[in-house]
Protein backbone atom coordinates (compact mmCIF):
# COMPACT_ATOMS: atom_id res chain seq x y z
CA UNK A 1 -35.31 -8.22 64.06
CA UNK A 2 -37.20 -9.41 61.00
CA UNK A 3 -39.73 -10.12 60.57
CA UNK A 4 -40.92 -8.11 63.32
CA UNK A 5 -43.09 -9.96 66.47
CA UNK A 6 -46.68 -10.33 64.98
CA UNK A 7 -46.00 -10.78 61.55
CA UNK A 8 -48.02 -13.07 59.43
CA UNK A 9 -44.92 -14.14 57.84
CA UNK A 10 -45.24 -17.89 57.18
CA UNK A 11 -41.72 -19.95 55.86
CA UNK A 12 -41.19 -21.58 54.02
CA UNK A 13 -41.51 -20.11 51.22
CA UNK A 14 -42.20 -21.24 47.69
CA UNK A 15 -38.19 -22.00 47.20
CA UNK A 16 -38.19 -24.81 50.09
CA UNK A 17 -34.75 -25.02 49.85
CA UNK A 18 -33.60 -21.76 50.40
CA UNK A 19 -36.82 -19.60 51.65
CA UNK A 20 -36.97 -21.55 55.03
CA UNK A 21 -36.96 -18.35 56.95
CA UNK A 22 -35.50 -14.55 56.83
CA UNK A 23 -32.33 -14.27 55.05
CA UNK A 24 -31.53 -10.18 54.82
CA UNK A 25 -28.72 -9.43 52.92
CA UNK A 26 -27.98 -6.10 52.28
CA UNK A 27 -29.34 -2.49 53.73
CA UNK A 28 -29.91 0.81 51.65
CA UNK A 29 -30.65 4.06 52.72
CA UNK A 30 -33.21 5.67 50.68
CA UNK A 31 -33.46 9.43 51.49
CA UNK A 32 -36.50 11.23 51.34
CA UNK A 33 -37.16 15.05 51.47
CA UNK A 34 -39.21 14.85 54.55
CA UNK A 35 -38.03 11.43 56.09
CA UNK A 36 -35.31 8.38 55.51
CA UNK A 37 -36.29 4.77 55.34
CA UNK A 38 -33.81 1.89 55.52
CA UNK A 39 -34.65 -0.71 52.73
CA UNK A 40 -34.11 -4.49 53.39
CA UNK A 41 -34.00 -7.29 50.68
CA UNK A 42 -35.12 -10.07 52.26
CA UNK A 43 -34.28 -13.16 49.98
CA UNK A 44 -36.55 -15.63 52.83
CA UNK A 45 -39.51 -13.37 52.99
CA UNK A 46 -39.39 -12.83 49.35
CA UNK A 47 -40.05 -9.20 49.93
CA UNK A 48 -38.39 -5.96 50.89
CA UNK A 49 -38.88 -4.22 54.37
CA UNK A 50 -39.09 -0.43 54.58
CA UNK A 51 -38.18 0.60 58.07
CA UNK A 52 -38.36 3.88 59.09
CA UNK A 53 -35.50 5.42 60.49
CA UNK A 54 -35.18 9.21 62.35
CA UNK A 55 -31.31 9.79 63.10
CA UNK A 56 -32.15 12.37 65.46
CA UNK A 57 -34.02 9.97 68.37
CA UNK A 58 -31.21 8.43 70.62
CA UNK A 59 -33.76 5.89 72.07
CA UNK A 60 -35.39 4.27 69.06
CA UNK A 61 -34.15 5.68 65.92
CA UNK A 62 -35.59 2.78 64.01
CA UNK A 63 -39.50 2.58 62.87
CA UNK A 64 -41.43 -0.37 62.91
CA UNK A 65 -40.64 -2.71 59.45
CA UNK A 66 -43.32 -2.49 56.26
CA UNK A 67 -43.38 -5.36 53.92
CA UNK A 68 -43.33 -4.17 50.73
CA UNK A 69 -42.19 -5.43 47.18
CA UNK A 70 -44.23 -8.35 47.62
CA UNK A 71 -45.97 -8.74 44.42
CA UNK A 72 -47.28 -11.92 43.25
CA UNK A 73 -45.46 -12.15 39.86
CA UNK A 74 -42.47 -11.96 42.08
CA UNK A 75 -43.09 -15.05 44.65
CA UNK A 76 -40.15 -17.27 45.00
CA UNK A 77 -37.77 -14.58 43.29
CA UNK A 78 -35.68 -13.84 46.57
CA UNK A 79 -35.09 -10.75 46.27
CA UNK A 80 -30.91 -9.87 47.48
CA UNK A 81 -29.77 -6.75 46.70
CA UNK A 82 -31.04 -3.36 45.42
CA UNK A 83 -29.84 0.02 44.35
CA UNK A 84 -31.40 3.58 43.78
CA UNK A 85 -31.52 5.42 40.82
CA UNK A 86 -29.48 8.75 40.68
CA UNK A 87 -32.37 11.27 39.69
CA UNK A 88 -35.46 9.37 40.02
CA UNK A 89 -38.02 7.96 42.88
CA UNK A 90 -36.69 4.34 41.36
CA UNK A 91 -34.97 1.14 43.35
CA UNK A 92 -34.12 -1.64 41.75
CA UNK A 93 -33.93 -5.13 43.18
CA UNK A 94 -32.31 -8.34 41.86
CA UNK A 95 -33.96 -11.66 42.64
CA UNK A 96 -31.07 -14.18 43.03
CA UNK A 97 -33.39 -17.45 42.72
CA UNK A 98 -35.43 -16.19 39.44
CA UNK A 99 -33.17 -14.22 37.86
CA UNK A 100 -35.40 -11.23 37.67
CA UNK A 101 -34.53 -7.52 38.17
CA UNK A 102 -37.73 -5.34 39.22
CA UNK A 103 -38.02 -1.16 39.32
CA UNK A 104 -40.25 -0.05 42.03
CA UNK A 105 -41.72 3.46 42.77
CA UNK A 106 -40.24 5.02 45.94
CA UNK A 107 -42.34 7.82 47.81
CA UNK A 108 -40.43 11.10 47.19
CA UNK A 109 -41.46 12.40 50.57
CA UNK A 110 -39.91 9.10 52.66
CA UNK A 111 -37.71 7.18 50.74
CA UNK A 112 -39.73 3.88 51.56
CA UNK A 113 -41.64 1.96 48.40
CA UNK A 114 -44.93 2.82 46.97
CA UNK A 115 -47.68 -0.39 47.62
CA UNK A 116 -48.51 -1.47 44.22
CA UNK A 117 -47.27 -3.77 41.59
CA UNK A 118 -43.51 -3.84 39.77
CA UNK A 119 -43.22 -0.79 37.62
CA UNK A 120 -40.86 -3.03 35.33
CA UNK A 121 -40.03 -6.89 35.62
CA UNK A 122 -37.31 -8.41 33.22
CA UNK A 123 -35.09 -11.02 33.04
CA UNK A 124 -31.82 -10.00 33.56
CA UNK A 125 -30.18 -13.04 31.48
CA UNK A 126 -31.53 -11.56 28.76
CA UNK A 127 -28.44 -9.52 28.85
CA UNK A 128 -28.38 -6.22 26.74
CA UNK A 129 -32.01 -7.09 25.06
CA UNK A 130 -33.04 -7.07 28.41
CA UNK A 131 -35.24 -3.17 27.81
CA UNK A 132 -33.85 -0.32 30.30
CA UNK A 133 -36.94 1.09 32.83
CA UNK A 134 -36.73 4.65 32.23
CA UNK A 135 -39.25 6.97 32.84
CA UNK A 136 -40.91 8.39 29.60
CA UNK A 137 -41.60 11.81 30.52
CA UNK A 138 -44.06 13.72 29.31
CA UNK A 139 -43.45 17.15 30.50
CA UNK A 140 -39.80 17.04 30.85
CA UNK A 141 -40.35 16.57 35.16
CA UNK A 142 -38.55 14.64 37.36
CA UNK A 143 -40.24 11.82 38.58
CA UNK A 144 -38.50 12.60 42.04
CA UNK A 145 -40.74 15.56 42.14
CA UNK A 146 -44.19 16.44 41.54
CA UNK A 147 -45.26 16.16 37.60
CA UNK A 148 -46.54 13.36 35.23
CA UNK A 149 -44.47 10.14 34.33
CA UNK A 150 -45.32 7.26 32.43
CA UNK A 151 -43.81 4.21 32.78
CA UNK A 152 -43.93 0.59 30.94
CA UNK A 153 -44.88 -2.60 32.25
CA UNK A 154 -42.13 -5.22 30.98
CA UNK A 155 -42.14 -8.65 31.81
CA UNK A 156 -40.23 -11.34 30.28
CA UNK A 157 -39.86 -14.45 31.82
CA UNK A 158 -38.45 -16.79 29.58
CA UNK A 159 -35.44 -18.42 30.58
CA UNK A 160 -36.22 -17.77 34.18
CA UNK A 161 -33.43 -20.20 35.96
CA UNK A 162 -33.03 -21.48 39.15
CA UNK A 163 -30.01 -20.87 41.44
CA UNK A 164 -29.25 -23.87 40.88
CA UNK A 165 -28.07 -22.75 37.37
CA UNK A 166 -26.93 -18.96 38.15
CA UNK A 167 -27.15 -17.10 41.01
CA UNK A 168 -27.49 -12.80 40.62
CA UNK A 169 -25.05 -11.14 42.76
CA UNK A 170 -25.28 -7.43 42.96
CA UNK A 171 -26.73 -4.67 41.11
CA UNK A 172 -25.61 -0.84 40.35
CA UNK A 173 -26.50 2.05 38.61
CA UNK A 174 -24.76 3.49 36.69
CA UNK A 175 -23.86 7.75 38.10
CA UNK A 176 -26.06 9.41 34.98
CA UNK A 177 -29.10 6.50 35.42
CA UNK A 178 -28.86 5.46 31.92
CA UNK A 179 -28.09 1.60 32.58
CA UNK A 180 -28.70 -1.23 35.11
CA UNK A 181 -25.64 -3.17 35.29
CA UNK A 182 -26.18 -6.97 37.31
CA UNK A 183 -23.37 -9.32 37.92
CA UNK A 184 -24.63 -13.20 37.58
CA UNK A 185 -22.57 -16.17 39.15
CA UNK A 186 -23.44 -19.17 37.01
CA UNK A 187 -22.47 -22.66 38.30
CA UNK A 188 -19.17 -24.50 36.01
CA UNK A 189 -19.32 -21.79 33.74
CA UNK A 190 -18.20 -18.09 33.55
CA UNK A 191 -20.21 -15.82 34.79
CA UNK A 192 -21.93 -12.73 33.34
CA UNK A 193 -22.53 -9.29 33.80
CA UNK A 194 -25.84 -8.27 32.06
């Protein structure tokens, strides 16, 4: 159940209209070389849950659920759906009422997100000038690994809409992690795949 019992989870949220309470929409399984966490866009809570989860306990295989992704420059985004990248310790999430797409570091060892701020924030209207988070490495590691990457902190907000105007729908990767591909409804017009 989210939020869990005890949260400090107050609704609504700063989108009245739709952040009136938890609205999960889609799950992700984010692997980890010592553990898995389950990853939960919450569009209501404006943030994503980790929840542990241990496949091999027939009583309670799921953990107790972490907010995370819950950085102010995000507030009010909603975030809906995510994806991971292919190689790196990278998800993605899509914020259907801003219009924002977000890279956040996942922890190699569990799968579930690193606290901290956005590693990237753009505005995915901005269509193919919309810059690609890649990591810029250094040493020629994997950031899924141990060794140094350096990433750059991108934030464009102009144009930011409304769902009122579009709404973003889903989000991929594509197999060698060299794009970000989101599909946009927008309302009486045709929509867009950035």
């Amino acid at each position: 159940v989210l939020p869990p019992s005890g949260d400090s989870l107050t609704y609504p949220g700063p989108n009245k209209g739709r952040q009136e309470g938890s609205h999960a929409h889609m799950c992700l399984f984010s692997p980890g070389t010592h553990s898995t966490t389950i990853l939960v866009p919450d569009l209501g809570s404006d943030l994503v849950w980790s929840i542990p989860y241990d496949a091999t306990s027939e009583v309670a295989p799921l953990g107790t659920p972490i907010a995370t992704a819950n950085h102010e420059t995000l507030k009010g985004g909603g975030p809906r759906h995510a994806a991971l990248h292919p190689t790196e310790a990278i998800l993605y999430v899509v914020y259907e009422l801003t219009s924002q797409a977000a890279a956040f570091a996942l922890d190699p060892k569990t799968g579930a997100l690193k606290a901290g701020p956005p590693l990237c924030v753009c505005n995915v209207l901005s269509g193919s000038k919309a810059p690609f988070l890649g990591p810029a490495r250094s040493n020629g590691s994997s950031s899924r690994g141990e060794g140094d990457s350096t990433y750059s902190q991108l934030v464009d907000v102009d144009g930011v809409c409304s769902d009122k105007a579009t709404s973003i729908a889903a989000v991929r990767v594509t197999p060698d992690g060299s794009h970000l591909v989101v599909s946009s409804r927008i309302v009486d017009a045709d929509g867009a795949l950035s």
